[in-house]
PDB file of N, CA and C in Angstrom:
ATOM      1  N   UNK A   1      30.964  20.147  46.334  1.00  0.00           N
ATOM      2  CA  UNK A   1      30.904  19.183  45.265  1.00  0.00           C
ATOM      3  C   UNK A   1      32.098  19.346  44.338  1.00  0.00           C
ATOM      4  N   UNK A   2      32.689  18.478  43.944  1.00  0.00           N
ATOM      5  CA  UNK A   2      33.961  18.156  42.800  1.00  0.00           C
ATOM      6  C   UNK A   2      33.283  18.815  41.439  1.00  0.00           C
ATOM      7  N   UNK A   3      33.783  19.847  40.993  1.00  0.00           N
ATOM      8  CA  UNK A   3      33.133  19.968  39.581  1.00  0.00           C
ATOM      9  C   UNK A   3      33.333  19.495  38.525  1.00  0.00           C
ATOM     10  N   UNK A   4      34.107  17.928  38.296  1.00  0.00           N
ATOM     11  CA  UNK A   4      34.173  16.914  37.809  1.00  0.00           C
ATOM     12  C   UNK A   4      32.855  16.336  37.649  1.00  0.00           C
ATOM     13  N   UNK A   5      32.192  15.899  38.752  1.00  0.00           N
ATOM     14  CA  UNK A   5      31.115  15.470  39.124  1.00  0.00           C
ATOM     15  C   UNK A   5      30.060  16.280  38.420  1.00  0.00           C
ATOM     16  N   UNK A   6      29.825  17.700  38.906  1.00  0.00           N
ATOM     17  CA  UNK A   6      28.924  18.230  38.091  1.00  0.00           C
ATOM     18  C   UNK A   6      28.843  18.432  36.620  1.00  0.00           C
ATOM     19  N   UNK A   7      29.781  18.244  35.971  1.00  0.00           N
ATOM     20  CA  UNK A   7      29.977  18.353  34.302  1.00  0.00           C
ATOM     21  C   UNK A   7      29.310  16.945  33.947  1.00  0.00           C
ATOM     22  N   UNK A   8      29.594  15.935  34.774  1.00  0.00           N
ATOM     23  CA  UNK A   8      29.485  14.272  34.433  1.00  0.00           C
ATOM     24  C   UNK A   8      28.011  14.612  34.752  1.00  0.00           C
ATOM     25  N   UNK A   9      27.212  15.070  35.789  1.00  0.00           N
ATOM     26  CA  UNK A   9      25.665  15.070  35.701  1.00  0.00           C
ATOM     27  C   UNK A   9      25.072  15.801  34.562  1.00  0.00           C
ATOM     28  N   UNK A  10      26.117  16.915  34.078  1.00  0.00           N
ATOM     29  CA  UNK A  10      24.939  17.708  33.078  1.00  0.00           C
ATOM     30  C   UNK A  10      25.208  16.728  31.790  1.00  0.00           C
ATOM     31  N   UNK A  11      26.123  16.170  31.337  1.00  0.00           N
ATOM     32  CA  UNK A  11      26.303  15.426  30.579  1.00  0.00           C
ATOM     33  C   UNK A  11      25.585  14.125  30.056  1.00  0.00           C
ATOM     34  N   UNK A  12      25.206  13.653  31.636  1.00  0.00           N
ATOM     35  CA  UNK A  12      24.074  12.520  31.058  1.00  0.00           C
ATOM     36  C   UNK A  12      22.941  13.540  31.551  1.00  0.00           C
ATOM     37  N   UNK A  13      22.479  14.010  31.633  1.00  0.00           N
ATOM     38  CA  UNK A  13      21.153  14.754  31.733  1.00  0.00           C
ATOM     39  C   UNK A  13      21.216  15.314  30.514  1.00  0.00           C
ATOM     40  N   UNK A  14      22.177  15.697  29.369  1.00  0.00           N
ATOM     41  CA  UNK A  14      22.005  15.979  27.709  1.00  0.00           C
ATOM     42  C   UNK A  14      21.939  14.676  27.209  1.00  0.00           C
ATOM     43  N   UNK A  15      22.459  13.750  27.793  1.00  0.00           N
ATOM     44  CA  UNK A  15      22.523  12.406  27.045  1.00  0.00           C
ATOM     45  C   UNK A  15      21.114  11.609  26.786  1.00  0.00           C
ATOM     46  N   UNK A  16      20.375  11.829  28.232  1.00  0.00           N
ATOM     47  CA  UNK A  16      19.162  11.346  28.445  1.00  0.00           C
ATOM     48  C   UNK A  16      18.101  12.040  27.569  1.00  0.00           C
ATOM     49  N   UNK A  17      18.273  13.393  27.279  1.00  0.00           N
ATOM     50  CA  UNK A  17      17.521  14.250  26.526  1.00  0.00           C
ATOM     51  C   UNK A  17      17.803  13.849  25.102  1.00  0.00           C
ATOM     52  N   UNK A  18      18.374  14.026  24.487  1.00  0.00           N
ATOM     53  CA  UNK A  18      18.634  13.216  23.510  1.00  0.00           C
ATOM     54  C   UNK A  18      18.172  12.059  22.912  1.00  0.00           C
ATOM     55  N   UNK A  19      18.062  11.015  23.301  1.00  0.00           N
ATOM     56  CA  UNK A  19      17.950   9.675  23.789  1.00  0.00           C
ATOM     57  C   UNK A  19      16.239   9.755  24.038  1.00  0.00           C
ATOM     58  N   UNK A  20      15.697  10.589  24.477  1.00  0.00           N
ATOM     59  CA  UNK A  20      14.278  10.873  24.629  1.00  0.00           C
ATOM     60  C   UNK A  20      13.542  11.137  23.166  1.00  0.00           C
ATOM     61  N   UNK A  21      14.333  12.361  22.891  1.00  0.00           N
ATOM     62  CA  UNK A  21      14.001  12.665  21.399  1.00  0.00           C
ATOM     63  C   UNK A  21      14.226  12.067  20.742  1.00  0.00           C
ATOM     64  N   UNK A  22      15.140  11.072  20.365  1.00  0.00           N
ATOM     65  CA  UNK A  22      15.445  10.277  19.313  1.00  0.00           C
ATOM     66  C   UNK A  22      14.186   8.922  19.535  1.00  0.00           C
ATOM     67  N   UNK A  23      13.339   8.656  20.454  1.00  0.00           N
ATOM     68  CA  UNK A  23      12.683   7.810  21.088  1.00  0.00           C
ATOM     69  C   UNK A  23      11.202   8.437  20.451  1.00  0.00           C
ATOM     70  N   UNK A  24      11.333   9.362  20.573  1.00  0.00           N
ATOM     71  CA  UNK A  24       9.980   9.929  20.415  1.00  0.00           C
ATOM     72  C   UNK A  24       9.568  10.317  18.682  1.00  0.00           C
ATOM     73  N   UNK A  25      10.830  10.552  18.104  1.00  0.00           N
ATOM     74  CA  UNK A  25      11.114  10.640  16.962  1.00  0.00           C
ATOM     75  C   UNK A  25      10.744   9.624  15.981  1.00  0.00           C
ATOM     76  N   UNK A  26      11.633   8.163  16.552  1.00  0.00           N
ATOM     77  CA  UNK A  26      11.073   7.203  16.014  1.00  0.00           C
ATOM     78  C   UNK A  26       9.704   6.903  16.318  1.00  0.00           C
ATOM     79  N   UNK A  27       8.921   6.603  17.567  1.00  0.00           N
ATOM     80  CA  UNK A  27       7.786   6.149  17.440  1.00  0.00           C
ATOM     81  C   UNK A  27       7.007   7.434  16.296  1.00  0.00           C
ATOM     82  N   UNK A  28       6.934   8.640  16.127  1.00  0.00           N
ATOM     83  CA  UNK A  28       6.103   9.313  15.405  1.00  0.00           C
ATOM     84  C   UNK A  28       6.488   8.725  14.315  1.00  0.00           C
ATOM     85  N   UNK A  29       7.328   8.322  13.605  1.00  0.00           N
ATOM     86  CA  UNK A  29       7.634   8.070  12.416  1.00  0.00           C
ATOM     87  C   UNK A  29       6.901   6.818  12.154  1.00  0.00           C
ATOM     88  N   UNK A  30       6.697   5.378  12.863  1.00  0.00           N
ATOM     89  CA  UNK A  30       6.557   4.392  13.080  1.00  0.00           C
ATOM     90  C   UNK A  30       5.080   4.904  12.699  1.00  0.00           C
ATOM     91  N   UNK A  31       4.102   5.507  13.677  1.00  0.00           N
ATOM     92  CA  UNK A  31       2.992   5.965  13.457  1.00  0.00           C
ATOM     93  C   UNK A  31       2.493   6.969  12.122  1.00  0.00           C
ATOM     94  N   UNK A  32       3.189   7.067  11.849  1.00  0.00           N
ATOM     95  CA  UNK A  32       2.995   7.768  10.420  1.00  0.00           C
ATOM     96  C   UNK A  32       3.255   6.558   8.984  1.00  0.00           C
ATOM     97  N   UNK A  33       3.969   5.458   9.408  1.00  0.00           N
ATOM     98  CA  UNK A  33       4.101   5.076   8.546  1.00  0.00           C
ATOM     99  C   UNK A  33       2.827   4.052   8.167  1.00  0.00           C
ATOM    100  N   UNK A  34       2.465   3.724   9.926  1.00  0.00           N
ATOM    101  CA  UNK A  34       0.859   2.811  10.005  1.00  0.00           C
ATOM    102  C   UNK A  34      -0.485   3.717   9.599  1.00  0.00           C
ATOM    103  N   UNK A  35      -0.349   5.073   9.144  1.00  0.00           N
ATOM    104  CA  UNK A  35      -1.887   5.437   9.357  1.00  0.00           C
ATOM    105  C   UNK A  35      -2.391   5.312   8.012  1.00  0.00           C
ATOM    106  N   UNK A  36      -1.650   5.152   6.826  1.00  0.00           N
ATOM    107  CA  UNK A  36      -2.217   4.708   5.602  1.00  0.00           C
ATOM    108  C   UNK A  36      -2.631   3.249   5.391  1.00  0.00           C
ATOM    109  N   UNK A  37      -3.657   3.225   4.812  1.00  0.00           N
ATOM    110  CA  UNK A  37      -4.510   2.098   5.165  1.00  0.00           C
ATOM    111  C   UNK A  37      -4.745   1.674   3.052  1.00  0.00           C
ATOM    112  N   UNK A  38      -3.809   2.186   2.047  1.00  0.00           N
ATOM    113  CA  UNK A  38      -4.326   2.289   0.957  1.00  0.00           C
ATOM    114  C   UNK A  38      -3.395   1.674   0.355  1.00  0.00           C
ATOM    115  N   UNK A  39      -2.261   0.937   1.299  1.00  0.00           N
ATOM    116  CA  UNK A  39      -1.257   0.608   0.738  1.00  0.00           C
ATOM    117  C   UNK A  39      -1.530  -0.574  -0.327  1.00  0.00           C
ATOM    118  N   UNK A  40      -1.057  -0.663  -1.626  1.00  0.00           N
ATOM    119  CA  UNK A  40      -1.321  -1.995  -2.156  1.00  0.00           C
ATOM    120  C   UNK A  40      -0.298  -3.093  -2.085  1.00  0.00           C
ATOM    121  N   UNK A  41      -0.293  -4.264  -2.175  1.00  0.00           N
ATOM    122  CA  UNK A  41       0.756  -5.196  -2.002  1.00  0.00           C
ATOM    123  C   UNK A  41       2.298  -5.111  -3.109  1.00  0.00           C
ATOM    124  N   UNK A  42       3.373  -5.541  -2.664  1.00  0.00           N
ATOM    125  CA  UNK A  42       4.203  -5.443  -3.696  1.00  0.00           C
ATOM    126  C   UNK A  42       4.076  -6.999  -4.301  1.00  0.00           C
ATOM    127  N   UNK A  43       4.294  -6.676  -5.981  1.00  0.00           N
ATOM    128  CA  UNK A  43       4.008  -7.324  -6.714  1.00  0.00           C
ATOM    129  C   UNK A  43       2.734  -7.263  -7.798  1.00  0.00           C
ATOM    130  N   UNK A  44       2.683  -6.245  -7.396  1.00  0.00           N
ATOM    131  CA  UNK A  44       1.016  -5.481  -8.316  1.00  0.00           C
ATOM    132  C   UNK A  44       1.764  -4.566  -9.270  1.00  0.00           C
ATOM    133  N   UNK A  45       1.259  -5.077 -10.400  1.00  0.00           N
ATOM    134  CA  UNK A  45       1.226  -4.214 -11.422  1.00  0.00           C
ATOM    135  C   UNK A  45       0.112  -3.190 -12.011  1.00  0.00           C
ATOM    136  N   UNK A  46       0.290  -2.030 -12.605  1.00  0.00           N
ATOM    137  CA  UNK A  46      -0.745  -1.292 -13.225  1.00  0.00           C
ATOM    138  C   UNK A  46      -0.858  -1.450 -14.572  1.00  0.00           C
ATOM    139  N   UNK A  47      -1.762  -0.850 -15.200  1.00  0.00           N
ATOM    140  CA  UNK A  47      -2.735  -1.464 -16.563  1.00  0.00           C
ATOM    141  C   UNK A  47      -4.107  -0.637 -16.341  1.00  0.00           C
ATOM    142  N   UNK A  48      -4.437  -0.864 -17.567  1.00  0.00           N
ATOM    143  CA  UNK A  48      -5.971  -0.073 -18.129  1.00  0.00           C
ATOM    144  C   UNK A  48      -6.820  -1.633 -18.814  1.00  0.00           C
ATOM    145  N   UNK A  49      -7.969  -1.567 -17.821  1.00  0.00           N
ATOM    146  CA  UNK A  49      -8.618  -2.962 -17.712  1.00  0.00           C
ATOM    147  C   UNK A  49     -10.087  -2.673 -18.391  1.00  0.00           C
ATOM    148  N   UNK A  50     -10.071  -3.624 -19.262  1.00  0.00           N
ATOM    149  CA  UNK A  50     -11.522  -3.314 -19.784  1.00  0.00           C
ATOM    150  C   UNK A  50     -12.274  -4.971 -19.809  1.00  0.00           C
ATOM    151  N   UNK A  51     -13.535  -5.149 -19.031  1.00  0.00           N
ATOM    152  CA  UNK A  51     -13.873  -6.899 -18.631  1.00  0.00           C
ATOM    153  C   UNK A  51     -14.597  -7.060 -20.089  1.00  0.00           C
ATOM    154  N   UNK A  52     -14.700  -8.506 -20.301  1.00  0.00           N
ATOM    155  CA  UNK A  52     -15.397  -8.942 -21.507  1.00  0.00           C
ATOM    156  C   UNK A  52     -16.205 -10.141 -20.667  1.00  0.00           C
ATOM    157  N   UNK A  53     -16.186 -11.088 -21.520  1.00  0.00           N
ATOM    158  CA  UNK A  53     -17.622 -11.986 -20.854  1.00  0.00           C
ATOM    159  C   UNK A  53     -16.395 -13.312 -20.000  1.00  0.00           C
ATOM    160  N   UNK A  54     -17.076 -13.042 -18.461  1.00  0.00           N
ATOM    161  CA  UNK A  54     -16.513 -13.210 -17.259  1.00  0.00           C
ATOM    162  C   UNK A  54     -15.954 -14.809 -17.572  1.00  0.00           C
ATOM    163  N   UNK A  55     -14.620 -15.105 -17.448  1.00  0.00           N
ATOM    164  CA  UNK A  55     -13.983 -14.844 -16.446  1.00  0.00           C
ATOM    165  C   UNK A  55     -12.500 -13.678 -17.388  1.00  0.00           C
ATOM    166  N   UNK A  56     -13.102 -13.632 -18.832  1.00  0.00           N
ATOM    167  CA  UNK A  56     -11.948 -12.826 -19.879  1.00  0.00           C
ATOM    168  C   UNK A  56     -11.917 -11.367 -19.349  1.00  0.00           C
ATOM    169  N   UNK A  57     -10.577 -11.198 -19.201  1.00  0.00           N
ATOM    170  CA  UNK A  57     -10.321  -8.936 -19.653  1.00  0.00           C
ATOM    171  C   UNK A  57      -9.582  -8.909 -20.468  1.00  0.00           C
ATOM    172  N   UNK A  58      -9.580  -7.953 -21.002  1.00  0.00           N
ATOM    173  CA  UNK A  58      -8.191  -7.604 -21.521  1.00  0.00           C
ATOM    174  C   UNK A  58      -7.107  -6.151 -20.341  1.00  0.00           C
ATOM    175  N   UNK A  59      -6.419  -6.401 -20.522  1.00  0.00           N
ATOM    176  CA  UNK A  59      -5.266  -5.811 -19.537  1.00  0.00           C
ATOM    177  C   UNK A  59      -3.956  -5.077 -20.591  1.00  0.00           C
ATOM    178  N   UNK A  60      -4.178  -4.168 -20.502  1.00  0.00           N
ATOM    179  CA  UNK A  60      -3.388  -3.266 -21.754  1.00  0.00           C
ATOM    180  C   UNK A  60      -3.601  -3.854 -23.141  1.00  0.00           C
ATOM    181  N   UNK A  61      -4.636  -4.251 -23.290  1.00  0.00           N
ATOM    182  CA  UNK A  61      -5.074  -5.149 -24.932  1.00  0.00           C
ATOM    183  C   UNK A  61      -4.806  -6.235 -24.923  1.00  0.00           C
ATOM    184  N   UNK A  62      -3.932  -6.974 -23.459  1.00  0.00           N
ATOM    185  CA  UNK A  62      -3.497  -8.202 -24.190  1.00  0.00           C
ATOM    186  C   UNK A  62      -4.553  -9.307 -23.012  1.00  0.00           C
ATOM    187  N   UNK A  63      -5.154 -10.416 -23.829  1.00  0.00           N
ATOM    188  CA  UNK A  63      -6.606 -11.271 -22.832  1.00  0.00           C
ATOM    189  C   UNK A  63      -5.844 -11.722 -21.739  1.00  0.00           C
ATOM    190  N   UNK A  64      -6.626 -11.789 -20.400  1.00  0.00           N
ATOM    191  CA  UNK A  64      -6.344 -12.573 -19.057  1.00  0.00           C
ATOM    192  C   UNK A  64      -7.219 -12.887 -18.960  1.00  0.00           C
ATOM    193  N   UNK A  65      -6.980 -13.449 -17.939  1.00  0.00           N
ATOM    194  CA  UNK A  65      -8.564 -14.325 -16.857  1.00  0.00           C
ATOM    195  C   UNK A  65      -8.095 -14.154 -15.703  1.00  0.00           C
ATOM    196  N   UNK A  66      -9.553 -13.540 -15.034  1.00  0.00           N
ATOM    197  CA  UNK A  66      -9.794 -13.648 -13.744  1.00  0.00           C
ATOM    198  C   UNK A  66      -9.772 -15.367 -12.734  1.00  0.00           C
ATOM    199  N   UNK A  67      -9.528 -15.188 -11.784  1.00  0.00           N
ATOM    200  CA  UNK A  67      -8.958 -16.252 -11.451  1.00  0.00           C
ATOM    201  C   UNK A  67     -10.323 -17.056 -10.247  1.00  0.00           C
ATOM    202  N   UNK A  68     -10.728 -17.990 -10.209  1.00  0.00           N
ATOM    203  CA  UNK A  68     -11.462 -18.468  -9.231  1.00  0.00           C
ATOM    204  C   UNK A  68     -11.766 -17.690  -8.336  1.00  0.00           C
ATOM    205  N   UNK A  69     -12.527 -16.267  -7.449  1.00  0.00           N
ATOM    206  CA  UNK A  69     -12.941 -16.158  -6.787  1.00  0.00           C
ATOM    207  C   UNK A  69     -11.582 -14.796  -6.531  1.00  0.00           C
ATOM    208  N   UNK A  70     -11.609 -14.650  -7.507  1.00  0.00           N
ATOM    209  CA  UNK A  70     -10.372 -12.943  -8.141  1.00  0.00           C
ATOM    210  C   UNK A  70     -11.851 -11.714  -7.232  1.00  0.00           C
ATOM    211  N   UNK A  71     -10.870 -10.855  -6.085  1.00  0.00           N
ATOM    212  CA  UNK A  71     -11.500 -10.011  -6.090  1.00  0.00           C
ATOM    213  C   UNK A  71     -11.419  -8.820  -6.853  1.00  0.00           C
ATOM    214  N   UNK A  72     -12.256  -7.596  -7.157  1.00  0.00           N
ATOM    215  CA  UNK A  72     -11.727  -6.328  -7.633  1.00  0.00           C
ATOM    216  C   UNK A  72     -12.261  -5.693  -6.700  1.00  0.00           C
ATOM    217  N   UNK A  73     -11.626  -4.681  -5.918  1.00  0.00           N
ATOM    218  CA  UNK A  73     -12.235  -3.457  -5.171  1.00  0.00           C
ATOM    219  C   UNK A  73     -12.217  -2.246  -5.820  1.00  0.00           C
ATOM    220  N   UNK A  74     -12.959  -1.134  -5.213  1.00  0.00           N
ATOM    221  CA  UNK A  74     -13.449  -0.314  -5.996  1.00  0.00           C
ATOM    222  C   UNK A  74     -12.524   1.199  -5.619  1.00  0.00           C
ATOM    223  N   UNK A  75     -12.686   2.529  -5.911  1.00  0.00           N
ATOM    224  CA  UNK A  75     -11.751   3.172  -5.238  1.00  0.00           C
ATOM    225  C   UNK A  75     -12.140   3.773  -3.755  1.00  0.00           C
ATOM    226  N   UNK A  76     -13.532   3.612  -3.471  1.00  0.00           N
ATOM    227  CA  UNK A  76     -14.328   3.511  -2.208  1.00  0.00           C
ATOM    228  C   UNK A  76     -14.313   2.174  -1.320  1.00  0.00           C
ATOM    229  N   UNK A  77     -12.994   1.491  -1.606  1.00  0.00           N
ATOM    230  CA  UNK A  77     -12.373  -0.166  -0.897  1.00  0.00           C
ATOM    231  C   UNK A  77     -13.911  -0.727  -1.085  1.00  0.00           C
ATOM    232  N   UNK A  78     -14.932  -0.968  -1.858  1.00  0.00           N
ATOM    233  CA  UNK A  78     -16.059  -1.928  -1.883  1.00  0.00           C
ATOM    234  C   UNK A  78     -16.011  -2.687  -2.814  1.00  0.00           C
ATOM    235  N   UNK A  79     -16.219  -3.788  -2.955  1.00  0.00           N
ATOM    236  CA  UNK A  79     -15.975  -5.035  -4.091  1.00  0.00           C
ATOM    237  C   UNK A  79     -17.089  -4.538  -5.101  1.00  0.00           C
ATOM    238  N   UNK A  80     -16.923  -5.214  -5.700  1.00  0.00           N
ATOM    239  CA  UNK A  80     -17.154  -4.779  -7.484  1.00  0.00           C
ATOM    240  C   UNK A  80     -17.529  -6.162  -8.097  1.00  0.00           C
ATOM    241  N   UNK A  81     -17.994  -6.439  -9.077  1.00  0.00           N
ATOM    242  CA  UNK A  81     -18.297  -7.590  -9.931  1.00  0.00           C
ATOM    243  C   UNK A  81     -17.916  -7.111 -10.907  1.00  0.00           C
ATOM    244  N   UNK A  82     -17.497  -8.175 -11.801  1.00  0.00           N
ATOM    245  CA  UNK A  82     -16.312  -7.849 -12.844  1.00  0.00           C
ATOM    246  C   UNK A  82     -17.330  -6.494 -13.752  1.00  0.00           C
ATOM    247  N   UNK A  83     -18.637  -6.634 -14.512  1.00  0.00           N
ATOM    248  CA  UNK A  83     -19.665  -5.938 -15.024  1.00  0.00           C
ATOM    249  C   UNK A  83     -19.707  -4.378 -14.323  1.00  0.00           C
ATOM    250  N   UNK A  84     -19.029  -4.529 -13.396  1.00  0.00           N
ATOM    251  CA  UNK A  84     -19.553  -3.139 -12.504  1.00  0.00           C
ATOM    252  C   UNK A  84     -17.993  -2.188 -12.875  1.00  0.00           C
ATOM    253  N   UNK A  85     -17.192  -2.990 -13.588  1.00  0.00           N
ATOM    254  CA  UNK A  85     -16.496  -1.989 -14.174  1.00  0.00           C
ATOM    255  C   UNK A  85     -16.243  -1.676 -15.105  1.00  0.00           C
ATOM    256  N   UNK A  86     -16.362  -0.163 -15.321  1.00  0.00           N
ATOM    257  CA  UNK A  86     -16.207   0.412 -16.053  1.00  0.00           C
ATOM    258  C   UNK A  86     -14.899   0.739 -17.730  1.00  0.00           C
ATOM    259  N   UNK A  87     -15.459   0.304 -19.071  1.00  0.00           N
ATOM    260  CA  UNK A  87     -14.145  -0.020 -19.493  1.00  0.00           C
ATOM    261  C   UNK A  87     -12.951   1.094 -19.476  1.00  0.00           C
ATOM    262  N   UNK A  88     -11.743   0.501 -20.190  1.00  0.00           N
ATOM    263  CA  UNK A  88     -10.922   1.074 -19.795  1.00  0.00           C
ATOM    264  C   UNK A  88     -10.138   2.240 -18.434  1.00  0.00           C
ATOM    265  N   UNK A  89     -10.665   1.307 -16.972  1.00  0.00           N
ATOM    266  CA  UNK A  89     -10.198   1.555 -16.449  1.00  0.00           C
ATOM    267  C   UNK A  89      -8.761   1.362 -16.322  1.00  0.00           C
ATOM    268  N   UNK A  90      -8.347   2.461 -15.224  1.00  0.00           N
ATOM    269  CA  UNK A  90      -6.886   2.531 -14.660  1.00  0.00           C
ATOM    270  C   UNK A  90      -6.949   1.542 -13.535  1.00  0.00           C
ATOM    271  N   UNK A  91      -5.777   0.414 -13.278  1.00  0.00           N
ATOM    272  CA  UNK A  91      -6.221  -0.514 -12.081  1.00  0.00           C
ATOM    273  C   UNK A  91      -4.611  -0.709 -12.190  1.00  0.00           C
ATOM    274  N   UNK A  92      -4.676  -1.203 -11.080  1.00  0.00           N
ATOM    275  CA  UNK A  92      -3.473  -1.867 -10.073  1.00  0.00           C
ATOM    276  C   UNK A  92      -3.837  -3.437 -10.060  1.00  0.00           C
ATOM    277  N   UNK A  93      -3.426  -4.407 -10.426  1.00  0.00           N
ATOM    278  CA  UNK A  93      -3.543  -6.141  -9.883  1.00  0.00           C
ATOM    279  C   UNK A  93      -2.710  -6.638  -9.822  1.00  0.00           C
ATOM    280  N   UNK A  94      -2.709  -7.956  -9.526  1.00  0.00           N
ATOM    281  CA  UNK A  94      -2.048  -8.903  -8.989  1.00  0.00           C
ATOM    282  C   UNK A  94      -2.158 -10.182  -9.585  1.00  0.00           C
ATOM    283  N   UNK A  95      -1.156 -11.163 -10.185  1.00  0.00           N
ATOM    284  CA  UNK A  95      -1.701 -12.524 -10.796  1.00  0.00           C
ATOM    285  C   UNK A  95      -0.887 -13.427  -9.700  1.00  0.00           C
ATOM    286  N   UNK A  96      -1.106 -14.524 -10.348  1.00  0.00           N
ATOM    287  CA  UNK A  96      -0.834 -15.583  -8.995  1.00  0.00           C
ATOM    288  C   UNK A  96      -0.123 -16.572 -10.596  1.00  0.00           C
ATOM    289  N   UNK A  97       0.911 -17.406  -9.884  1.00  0.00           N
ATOM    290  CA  UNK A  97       1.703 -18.449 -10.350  1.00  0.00           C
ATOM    291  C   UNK A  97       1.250 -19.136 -11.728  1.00  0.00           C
ATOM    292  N   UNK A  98      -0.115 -18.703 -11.674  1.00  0.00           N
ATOM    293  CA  UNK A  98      -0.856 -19.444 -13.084  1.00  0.00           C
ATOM    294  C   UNK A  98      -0.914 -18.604 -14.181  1.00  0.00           C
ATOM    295  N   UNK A  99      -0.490 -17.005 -13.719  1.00  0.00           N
ATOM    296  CA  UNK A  99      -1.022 -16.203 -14.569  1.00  0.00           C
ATOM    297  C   UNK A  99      -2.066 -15.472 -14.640  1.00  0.00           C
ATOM    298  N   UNK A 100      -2.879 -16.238 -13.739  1.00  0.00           N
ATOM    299  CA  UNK A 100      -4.370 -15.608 -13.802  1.00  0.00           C
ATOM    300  C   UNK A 100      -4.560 -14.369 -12.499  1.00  0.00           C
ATOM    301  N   UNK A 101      -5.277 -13.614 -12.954  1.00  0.00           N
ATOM    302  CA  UNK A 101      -5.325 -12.223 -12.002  1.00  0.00           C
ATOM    303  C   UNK A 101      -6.472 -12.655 -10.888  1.00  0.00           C
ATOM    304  N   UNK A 102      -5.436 -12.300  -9.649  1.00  0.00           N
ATOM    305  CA  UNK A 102      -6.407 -12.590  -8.281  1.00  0.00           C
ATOM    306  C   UNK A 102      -6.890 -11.631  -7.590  1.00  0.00           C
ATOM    307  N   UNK A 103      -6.045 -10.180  -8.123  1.00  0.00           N
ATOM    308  CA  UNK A 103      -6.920  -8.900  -7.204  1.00  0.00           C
ATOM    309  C   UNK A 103      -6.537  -8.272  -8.524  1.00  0.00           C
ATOM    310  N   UNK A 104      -7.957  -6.842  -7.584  1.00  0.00           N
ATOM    311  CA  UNK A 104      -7.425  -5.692  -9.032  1.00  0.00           C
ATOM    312  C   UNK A 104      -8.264  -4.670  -8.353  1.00  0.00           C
ATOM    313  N   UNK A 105      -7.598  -3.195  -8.358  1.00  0.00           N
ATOM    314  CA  UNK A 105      -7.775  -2.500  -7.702  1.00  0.00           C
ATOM    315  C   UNK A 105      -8.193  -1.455  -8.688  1.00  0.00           C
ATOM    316  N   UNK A 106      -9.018  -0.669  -8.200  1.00  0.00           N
ATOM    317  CA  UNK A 106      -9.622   0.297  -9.458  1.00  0.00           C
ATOM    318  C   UNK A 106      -8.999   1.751  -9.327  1.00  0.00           C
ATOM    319  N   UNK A 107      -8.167   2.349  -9.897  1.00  0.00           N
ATOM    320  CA  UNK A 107      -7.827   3.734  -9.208  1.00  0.00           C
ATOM    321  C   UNK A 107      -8.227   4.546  -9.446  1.00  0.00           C
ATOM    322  N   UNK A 108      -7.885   6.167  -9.135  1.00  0.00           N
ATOM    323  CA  UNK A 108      -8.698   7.021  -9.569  1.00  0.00           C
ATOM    324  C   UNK A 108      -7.904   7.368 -10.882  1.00  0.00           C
ATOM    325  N   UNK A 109      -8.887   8.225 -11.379  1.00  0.00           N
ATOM    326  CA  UNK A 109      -8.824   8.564 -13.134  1.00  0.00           C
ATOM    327  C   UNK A 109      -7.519   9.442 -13.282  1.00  0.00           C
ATOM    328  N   UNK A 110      -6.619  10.026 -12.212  1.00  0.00           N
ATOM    329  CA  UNK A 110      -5.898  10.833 -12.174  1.00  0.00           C
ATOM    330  C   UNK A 110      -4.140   9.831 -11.511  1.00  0.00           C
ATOM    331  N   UNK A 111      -4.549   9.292 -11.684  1.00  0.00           N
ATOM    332  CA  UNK A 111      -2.874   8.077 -11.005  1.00  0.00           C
ATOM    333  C   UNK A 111      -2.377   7.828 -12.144  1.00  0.00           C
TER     334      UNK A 111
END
C-alpha cells in the first residue's frame, strides 16, 4: 500500500469522528433545550398583582382589566379564577393590543 493512501484513510476516519461528535453534540443540546416545559412567552412582563372586583387588578398599583376570557395559571400550571388569587402576588402576564391582560402566570414567592 502507498502510505499516501494510508494517512488519507486515517484522516477521514478523524474527520468522520469528529463530525459524529459534533452531531451528537448538537442533538443533546437541541434536547435539552426542549425538556423545559415552563417556558413563558416573550412579551410578558412581571408585576405584583392584587384582583379587585372582576374584571379590575391592580398591577404594581396601577388598575387593569382582565380581558374577555384572560386566563391565570397557577404555579402547579392549573387555572385559577381571578378570587383564587392571592393578593399581592408575584406574576408574569401578558396584555394584548387593547391593553387589557390576557394571561398571567402566578410565580413562586422566591422569583
Amino acid at each position: 500500500m502507498c502510505p499516501g493512501f494510508e494517512s488519507l484513510i486515517r484522516h477521514q476516519d478523524t474527520l468522520m469522528r469528529t463530525f459524529a461528535k459534533l452531531a451528537f453534540l448538537l442533538i443533546g443540546i437541541s434536547f435539552l433545550g426542549c425538556q423545559s416545559t415552563n417556558r413563558l412567552p416573550d412579551g410578558s412582563m412581571v408585576g405584583v398583582m392584587t384582583t379587585q372586583q372582576v374584571p379590575a387588578v391592580l398591577i404594581d398599583g396601577k388598575p387593569q382589566r382582565l380581558a374577555p376570557g384572560a386566563r391565570i395559571v397557577g404555579a402547579n400550571n392549573s387555572s385559577l379564577t381571578p378570587n383564587q388569587v392571592p393578593a399581592n402576588s408575584k406574576v408574569r402576564y401578558r396584555v394584548d393590543a387593547m391593553g387589557l391582560v390576557t394571561h398571567v402566570w402566578l410565580l413562586p414567592p422566591d422569583r
